[in-house]
PDB file of N, CA and C in Angstrom:
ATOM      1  N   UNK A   1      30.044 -18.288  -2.827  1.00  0.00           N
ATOM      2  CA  UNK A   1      28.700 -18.230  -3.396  1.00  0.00           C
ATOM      3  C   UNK A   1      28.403 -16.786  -3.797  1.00  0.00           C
ATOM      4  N   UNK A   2      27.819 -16.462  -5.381  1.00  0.00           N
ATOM      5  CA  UNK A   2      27.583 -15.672  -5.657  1.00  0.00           C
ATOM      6  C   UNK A   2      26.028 -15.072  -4.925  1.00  0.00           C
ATOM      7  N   UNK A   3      26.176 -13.631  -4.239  1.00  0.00           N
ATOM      8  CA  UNK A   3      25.283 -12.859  -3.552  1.00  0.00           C
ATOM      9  C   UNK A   3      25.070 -11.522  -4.546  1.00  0.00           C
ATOM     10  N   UNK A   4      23.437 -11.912  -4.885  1.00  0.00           N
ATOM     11  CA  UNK A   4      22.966 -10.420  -5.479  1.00  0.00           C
ATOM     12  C   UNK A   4      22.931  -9.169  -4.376  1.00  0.00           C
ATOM     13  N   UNK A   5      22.915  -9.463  -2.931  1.00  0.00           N
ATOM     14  CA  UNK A   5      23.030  -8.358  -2.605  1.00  0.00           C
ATOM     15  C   UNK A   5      22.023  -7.336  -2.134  1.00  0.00           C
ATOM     16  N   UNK A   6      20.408  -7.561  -2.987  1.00  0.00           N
ATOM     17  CA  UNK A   6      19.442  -6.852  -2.867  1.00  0.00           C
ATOM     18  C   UNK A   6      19.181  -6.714  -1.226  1.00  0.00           C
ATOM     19  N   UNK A   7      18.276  -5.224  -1.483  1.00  0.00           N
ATOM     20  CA  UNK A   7      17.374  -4.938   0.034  1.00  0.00           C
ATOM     21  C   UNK A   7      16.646  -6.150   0.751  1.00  0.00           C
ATOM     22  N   UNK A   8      15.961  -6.317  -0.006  1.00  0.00           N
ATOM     23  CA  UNK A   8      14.794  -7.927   0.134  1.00  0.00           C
ATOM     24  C   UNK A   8      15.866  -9.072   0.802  1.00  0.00           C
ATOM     25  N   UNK A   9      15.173  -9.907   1.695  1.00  0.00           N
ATOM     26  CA  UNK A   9      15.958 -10.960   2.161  1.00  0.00           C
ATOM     27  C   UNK A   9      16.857 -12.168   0.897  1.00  0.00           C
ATOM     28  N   UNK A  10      17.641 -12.433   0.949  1.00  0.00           N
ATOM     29  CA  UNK A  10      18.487 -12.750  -0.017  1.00  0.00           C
ATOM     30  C   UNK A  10      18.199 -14.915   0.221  1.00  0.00           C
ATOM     31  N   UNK A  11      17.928 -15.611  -0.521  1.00  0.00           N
ATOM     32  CA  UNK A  11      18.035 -17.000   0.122  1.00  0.00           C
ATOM     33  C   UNK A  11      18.979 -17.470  -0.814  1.00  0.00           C
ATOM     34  N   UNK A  12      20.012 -18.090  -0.144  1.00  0.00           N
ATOM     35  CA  UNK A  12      20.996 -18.984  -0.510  1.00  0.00           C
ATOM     36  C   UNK A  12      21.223 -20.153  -0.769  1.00  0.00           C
ATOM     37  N   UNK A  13      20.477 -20.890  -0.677  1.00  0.00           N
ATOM     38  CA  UNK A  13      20.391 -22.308  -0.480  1.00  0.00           C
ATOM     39  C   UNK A  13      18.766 -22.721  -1.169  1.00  0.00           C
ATOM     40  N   UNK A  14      18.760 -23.873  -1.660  1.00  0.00           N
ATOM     41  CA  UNK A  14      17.571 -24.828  -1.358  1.00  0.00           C
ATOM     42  C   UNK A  14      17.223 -25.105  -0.207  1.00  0.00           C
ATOM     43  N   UNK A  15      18.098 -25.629   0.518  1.00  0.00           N
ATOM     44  CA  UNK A  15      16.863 -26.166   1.617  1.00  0.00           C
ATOM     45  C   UNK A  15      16.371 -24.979   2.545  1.00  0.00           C
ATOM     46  N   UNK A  16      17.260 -23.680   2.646  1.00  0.00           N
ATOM     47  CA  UNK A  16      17.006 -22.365   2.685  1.00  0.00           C
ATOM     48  C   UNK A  16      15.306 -21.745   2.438  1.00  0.00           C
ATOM     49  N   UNK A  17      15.177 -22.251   1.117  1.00  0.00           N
ATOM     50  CA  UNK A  17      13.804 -21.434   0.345  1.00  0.00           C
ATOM     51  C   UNK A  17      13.108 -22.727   1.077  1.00  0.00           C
ATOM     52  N   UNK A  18      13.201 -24.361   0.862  1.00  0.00           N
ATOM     53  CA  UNK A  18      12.328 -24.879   0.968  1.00  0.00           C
ATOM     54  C   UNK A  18      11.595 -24.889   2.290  1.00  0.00           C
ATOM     55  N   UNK A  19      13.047 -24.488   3.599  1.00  0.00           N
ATOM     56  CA  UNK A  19      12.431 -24.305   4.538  1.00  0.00           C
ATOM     57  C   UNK A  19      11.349 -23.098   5.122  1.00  0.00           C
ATOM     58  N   UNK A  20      11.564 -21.905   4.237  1.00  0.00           N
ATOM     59  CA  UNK A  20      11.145 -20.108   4.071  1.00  0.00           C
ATOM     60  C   UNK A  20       9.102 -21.051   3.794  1.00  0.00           C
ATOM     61  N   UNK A  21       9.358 -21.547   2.816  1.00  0.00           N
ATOM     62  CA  UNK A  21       7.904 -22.026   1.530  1.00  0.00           C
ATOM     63  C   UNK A  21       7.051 -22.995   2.891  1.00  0.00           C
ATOM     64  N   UNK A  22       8.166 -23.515   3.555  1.00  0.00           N
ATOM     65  CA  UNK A  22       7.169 -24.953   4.699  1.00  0.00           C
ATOM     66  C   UNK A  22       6.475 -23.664   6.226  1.00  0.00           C
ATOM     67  N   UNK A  23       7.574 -22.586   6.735  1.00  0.00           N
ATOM     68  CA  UNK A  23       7.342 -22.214   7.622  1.00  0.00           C
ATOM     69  C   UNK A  23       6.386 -20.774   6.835  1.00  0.00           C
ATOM     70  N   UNK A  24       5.843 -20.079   5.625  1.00  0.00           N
ATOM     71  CA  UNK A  24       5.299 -19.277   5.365  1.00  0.00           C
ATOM     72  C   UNK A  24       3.969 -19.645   4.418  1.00  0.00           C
ATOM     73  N   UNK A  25       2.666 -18.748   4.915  1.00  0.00           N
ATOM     74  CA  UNK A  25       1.881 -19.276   3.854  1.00  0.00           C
ATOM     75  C   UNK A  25       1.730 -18.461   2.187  1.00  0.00           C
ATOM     76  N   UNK A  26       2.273 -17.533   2.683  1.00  0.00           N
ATOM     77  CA  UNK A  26       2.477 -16.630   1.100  1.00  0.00           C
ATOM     78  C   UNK A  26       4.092 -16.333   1.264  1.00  0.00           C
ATOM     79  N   UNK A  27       4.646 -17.030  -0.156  1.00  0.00           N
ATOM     80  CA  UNK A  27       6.578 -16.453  -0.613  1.00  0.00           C
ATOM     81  C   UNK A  27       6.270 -15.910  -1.620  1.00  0.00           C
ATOM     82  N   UNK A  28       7.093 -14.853  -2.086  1.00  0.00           N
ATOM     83  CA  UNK A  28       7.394 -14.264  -3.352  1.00  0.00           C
ATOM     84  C   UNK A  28       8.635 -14.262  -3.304  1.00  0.00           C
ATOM     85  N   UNK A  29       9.710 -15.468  -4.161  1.00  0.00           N
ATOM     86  CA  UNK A  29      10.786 -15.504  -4.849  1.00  0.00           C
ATOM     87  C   UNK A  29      10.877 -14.764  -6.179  1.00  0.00           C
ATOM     88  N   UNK A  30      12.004 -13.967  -6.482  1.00  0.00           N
ATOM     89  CA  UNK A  30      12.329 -13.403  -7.402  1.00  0.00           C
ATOM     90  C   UNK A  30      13.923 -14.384  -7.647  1.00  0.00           C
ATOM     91  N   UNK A  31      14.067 -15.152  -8.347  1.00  0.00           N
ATOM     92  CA  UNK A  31      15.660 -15.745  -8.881  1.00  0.00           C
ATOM     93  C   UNK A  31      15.910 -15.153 -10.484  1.00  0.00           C
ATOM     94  N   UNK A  32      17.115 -13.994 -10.003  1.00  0.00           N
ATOM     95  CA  UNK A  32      18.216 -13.483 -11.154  1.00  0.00           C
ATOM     96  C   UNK A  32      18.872 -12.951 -10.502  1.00  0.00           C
ATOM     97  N   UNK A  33      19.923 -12.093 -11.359  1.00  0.00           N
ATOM     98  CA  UNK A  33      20.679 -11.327 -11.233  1.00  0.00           C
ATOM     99  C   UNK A  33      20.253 -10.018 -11.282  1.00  0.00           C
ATOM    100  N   UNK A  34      21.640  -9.227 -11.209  1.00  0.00           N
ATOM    101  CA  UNK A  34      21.609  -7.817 -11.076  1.00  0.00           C
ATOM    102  C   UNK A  34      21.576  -7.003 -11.951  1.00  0.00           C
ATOM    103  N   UNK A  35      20.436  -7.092 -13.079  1.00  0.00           N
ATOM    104  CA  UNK A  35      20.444  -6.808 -14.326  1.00  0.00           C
ATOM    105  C   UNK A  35      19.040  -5.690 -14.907  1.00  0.00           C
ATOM    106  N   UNK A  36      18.868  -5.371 -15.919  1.00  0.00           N
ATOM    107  CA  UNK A  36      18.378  -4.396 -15.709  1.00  0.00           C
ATOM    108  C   UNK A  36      16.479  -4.947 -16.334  1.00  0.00           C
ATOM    109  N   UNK A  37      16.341  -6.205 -15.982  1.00  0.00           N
ATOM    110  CA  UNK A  37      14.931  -6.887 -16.405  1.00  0.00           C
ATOM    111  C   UNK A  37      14.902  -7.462 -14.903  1.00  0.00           C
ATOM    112  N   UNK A  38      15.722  -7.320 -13.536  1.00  0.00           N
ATOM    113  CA  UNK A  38      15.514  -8.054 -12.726  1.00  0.00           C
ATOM    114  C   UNK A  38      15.196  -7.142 -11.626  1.00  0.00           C
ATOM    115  N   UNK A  39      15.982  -6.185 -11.806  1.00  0.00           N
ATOM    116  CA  UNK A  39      16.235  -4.962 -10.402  1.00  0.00           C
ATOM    117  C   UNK A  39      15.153  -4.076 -10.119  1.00  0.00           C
ATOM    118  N   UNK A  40      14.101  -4.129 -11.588  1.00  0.00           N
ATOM    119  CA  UNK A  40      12.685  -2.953 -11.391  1.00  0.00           C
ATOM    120  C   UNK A  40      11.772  -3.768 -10.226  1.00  0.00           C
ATOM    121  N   UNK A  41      11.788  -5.483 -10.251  1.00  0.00           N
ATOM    122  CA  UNK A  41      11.342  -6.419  -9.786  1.00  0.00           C
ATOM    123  C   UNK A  41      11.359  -6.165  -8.409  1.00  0.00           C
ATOM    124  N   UNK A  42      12.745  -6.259  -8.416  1.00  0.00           N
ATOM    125  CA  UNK A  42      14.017  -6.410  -6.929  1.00  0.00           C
ATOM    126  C   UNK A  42      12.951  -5.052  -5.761  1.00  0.00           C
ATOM    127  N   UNK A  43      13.164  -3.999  -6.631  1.00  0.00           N
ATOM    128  CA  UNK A  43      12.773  -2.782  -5.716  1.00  0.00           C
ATOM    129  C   UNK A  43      11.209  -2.508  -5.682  1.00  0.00           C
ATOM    130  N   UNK A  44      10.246  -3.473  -7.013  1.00  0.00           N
ATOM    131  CA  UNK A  44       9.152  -3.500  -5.948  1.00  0.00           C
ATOM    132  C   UNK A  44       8.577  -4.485  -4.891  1.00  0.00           C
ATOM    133  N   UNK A  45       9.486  -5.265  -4.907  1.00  0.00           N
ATOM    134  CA  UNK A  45       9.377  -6.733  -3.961  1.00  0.00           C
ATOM    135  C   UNK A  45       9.332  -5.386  -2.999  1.00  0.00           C
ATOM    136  N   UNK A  46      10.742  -4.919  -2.363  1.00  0.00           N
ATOM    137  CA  UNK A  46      10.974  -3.812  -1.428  1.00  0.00           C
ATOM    138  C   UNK A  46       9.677  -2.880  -0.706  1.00  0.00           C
ATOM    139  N   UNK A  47       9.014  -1.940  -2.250  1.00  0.00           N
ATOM    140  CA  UNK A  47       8.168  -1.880  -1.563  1.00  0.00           C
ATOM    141  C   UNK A  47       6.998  -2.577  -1.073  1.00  0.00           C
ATOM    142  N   UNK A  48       6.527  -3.544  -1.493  1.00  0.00           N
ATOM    143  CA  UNK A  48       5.648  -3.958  -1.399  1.00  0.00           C
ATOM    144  C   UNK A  48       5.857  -4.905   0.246  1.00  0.00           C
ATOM    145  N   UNK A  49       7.088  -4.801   0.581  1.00  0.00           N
ATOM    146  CA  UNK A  49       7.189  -5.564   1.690  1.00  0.00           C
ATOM    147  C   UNK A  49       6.580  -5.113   3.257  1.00  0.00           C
ATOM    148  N   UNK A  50       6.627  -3.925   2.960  1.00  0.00           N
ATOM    149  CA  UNK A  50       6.236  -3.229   4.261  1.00  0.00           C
ATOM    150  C   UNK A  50       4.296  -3.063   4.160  1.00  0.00           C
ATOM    151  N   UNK A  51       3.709  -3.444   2.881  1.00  0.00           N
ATOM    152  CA  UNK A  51       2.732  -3.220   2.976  1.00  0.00           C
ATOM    153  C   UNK A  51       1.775  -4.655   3.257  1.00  0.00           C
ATOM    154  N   UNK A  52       2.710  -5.530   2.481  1.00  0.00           N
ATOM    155  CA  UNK A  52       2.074  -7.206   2.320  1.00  0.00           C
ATOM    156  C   UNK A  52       2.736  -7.670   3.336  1.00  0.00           C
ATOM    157  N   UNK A  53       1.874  -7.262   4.738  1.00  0.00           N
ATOM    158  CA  UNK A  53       2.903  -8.327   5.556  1.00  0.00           C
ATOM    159  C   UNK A  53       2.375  -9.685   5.689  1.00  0.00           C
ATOM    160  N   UNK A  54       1.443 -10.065   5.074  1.00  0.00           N
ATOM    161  CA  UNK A  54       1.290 -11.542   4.762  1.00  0.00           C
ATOM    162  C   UNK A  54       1.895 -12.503   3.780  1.00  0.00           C
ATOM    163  N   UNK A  55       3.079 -11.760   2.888  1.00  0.00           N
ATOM    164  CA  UNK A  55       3.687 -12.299   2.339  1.00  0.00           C
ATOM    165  C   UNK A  55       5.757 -12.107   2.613  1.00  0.00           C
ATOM    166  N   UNK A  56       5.922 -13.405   2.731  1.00  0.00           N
ATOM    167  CA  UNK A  56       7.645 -13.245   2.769  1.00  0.00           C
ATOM    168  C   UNK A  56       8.001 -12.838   1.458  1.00  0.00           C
ATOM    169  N   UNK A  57       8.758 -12.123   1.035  1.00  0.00           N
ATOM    170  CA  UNK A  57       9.837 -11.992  -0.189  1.00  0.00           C
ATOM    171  C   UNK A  57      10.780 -12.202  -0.053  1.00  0.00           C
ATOM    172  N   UNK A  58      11.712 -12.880  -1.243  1.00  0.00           N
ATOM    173  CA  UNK A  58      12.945 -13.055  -1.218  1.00  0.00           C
ATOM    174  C   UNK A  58      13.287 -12.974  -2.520  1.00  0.00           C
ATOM    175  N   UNK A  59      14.660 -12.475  -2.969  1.00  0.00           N
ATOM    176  CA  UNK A  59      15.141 -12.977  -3.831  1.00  0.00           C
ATOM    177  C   UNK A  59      16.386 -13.789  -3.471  1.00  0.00           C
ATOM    178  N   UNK A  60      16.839 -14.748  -5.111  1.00  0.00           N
ATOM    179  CA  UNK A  60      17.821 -16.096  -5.230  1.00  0.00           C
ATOM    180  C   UNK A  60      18.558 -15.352  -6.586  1.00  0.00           C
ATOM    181  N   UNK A  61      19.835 -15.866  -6.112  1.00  0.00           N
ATOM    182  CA  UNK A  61      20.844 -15.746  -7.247  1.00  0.00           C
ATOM    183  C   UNK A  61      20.646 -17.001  -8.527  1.00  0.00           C
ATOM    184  N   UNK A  62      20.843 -16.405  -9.397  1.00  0.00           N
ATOM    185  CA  UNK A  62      19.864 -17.344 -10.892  1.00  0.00           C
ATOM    186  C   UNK A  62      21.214 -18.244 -10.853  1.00  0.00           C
ATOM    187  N   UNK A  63      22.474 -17.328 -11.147  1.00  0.00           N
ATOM    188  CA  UNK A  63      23.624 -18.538 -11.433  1.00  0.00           C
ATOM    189  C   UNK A  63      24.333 -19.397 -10.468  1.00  0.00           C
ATOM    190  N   UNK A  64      23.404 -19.727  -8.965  1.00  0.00           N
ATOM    191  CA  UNK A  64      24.095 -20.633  -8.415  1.00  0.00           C
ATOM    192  C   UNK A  64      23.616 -21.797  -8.796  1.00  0.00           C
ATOM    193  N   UNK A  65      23.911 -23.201  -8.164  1.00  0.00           N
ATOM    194  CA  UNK A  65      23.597 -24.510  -8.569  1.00  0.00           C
ATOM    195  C   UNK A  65      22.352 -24.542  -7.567  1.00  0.00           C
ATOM    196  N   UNK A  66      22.143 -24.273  -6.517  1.00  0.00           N
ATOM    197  CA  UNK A  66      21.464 -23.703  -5.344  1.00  0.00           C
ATOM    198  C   UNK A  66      19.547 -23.636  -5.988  1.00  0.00           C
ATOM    199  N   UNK A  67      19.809 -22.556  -7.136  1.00  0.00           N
ATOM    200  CA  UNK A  67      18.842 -22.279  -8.023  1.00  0.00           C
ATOM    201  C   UNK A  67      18.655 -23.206  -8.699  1.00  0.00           C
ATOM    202  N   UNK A  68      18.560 -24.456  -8.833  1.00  0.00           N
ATOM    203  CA  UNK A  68      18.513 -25.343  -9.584  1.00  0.00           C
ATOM    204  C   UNK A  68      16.502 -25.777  -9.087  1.00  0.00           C
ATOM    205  N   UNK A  69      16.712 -25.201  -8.011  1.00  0.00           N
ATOM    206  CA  UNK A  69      15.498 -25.436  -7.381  1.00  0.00           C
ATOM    207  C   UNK A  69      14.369 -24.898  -7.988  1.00  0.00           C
ATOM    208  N   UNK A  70      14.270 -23.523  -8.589  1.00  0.00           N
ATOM    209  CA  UNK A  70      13.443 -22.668  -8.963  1.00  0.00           C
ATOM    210  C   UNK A  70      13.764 -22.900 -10.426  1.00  0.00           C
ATOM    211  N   UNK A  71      14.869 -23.017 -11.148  1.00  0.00           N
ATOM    212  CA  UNK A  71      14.963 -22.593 -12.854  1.00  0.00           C
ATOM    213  C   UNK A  71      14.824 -23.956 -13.003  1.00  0.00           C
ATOM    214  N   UNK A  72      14.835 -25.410 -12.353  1.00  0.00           N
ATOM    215  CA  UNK A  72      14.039 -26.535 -12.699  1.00  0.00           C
ATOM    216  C   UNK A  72      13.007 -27.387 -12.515  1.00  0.00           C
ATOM    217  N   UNK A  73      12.176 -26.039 -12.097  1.00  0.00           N
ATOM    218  CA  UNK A  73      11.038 -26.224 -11.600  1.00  0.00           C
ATOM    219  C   UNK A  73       9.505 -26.491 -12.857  1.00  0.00           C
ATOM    220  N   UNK A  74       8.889 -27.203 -13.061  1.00  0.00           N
ATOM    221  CA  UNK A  74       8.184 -27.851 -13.646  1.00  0.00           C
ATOM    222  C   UNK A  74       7.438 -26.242 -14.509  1.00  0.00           C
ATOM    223  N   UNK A  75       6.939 -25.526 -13.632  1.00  0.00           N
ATOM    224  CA  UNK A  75       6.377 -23.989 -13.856  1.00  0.00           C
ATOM    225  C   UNK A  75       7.203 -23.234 -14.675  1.00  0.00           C
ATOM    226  N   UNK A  76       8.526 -23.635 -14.896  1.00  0.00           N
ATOM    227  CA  UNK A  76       9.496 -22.416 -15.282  1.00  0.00           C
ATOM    228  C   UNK A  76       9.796 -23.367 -16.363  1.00  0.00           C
ATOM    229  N   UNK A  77       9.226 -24.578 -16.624  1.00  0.00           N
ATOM    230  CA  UNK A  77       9.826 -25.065 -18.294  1.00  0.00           C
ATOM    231  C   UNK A  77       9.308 -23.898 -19.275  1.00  0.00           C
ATOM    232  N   UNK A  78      10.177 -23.812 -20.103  1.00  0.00           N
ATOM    233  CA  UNK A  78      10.244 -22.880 -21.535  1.00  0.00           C
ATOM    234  C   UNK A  78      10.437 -21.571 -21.119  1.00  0.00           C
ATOM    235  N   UNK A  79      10.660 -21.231 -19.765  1.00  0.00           N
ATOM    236  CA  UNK A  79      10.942 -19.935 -19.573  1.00  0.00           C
ATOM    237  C   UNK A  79      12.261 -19.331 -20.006  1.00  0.00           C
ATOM    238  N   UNK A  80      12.799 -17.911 -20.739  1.00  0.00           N
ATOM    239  CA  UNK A  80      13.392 -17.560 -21.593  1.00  0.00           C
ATOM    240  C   UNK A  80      14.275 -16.369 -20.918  1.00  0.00           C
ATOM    241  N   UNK A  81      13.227 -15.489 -20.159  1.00  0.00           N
ATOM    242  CA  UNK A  81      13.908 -14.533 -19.722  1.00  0.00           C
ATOM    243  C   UNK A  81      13.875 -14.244 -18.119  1.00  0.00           C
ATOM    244  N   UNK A  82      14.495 -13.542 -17.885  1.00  0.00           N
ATOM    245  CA  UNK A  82      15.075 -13.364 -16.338  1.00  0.00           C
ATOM    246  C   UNK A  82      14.337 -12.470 -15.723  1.00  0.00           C
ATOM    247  N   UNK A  83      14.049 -12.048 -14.057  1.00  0.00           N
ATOM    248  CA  UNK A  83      14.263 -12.834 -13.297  1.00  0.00           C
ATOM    249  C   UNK A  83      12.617 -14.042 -13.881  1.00  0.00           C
ATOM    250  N   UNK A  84      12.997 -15.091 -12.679  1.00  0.00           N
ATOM    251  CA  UNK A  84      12.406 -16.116 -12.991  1.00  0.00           C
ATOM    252  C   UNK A  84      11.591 -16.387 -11.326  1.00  0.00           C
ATOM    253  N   UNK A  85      10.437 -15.657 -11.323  1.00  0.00           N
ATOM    254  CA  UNK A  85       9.259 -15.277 -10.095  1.00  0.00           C
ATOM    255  C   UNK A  85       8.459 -16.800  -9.728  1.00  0.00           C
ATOM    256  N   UNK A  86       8.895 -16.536  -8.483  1.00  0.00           N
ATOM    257  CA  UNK A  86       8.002 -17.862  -8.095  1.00  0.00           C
ATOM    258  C   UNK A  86       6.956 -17.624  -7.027  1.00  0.00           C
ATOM    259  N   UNK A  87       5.644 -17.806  -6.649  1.00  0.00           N
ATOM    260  CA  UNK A  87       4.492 -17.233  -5.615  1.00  0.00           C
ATOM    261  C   UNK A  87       4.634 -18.991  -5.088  1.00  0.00           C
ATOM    262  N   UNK A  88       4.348 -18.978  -3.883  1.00  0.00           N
ATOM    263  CA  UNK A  88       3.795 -20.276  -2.922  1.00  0.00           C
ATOM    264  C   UNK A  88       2.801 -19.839  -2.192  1.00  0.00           C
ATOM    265  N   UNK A  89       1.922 -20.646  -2.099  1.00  0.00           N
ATOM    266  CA  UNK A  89       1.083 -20.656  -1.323  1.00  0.00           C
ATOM    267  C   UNK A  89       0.584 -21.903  -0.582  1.00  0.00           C
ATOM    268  N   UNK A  90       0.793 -21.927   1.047  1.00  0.00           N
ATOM    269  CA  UNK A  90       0.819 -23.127   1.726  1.00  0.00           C
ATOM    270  C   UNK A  90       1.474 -24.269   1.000  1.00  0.00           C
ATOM    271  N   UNK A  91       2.873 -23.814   0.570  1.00  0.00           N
ATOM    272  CA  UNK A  91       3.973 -24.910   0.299  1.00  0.00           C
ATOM    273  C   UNK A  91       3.690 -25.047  -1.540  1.00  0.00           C
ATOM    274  N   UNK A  92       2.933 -25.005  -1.915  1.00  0.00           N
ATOM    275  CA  UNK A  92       2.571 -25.113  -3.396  1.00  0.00           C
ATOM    276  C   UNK A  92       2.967 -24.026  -4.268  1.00  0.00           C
ATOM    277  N   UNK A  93       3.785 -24.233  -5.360  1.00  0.00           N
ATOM    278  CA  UNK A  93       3.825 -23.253  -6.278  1.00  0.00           C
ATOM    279  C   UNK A  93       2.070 -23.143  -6.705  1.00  0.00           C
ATOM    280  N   UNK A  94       1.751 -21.592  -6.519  1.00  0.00           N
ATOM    281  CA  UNK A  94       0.694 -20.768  -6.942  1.00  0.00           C
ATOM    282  C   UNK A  94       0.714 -20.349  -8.398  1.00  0.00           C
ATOM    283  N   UNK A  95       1.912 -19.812  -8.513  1.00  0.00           N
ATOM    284  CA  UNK A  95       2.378 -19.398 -10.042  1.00  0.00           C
ATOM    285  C   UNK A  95       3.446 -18.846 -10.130  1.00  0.00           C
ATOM    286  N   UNK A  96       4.015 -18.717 -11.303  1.00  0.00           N
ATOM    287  CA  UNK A  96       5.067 -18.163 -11.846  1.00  0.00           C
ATOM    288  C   UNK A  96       5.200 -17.863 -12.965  1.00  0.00           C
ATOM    289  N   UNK A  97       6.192 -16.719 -12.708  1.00  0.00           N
ATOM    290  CA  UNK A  97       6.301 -15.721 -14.468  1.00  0.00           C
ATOM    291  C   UNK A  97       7.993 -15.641 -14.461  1.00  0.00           C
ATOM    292  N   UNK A  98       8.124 -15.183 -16.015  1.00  0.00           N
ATOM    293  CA  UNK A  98       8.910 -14.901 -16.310  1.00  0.00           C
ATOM    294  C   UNK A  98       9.080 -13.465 -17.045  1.00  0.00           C
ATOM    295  N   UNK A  99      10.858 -12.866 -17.146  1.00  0.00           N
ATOM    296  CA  UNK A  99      10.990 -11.891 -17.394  1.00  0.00           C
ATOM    297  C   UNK A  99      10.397 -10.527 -16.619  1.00  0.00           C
ATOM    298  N   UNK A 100      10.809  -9.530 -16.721  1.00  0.00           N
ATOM    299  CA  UNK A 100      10.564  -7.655 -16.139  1.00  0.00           C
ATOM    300  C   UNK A 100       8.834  -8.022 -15.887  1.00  0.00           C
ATOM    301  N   UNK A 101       8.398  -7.981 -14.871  1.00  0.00           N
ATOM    302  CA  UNK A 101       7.283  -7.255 -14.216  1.00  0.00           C
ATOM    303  C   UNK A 101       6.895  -5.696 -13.565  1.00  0.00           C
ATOM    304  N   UNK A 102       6.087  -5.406 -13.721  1.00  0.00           N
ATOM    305  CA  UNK A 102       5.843  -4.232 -13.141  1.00  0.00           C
ATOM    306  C   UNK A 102       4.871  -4.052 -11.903  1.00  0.00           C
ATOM    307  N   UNK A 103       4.746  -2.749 -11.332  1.00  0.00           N
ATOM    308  CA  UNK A 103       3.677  -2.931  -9.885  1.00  0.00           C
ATOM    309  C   UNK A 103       2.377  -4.087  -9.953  1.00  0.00           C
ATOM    310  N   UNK A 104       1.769  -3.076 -11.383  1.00  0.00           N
ATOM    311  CA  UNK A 104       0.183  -3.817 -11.496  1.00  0.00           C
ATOM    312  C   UNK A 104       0.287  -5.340 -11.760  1.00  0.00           C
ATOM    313  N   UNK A 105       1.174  -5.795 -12.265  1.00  0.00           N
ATOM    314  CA  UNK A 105       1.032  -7.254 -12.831  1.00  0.00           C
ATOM    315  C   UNK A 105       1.626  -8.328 -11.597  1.00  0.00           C
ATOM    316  N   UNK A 106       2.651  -7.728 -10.818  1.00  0.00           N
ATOM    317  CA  UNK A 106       2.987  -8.008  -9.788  1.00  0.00           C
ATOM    318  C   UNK A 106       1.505  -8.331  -8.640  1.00  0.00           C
ATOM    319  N   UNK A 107       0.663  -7.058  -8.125  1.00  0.00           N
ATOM    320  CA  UNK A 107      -0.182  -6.745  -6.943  1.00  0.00           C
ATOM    321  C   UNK A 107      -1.440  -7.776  -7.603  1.00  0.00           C
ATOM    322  N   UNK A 108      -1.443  -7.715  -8.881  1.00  0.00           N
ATOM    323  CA  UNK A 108      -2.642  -8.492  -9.511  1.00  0.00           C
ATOM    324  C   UNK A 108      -2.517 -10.185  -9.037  1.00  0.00           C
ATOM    325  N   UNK A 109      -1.061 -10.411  -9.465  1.00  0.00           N
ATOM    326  CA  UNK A 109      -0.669 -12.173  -9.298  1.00  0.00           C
ATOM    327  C   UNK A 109      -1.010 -11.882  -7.322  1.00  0.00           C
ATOM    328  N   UNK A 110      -0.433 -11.197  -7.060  1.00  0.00           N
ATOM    329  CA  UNK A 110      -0.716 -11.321  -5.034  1.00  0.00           C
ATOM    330  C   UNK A 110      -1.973 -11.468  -5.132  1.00  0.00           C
ATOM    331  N   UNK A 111      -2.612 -10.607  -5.293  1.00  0.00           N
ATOM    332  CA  UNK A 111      -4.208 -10.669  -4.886  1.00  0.00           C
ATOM    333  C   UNK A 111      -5.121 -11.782  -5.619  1.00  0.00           C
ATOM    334  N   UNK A 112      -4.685 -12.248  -6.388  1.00  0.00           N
ATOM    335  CA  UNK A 112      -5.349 -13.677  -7.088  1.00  0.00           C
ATOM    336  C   UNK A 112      -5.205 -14.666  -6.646  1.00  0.00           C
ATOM    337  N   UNK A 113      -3.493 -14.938  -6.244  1.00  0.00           N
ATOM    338  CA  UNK A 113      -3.192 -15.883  -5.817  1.00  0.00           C
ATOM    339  C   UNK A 113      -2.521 -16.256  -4.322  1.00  0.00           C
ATOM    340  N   UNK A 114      -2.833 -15.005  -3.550  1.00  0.00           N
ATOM    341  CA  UNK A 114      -1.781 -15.052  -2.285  1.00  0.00           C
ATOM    342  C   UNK A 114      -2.512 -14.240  -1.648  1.00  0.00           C
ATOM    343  N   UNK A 115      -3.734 -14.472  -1.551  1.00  0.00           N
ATOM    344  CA  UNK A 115      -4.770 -14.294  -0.568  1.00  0.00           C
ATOM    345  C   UNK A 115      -5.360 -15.265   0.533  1.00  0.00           C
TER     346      UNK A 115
END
């Protein structure tokens, strides 16, 4: 199984995330690779981890079958570019984006939706 490797807790599996989404009330999934629209993502998940401790982060490798979970997810139809961000809240996708995020657009989706 392909491993991105990142700082952030890494989930491998579906039933992996689904179990992360049942036992947490705020997730922030990030699913891609190690690329250069995914990794600005990757390292502010990082910081933001030590500050949001009400939220789990993780990122998922985009090209396993594993990910089938998140890139065929009802939220992520027509999505184009990578990584592919998923928020839960009490088990429910909250929202999701696609493509390079940055701090503000990132802390904005937390505080709207993962409060």
């Amino acid at each position: 199984m392909r491993r991105l490797q990142t700082v952030i807790h890494e989930v491998e599996t579906a039933a992996e995330l689904e179990k992360m989404i049942s036992e947490n009330e705020n997730v922030m999934v990030c699913c891609g690779r190690m690329g250069p629209m995914c990794i600005p993502v990757y390292d502010i998940m990082e910081e933001l981890e030590e500050e949001r401790t009400n939220v789990k982060f993780a990122s998922m490798a985009f090209d396993t079958p594993e990910a089938g979970i998140i890139r065929n997810a009802p939220e992520c139809r027509g999505f184009m570019g990578l990584p592919f961000t998923m928020y839960y809240k009490n088990g429910e996708v909250a929202h999701a984006t696609s493509s390079i995020q940055n701090m503000q657009q990132i802390t904005s989706i937390l505080d709207a939706k993962l409060v």
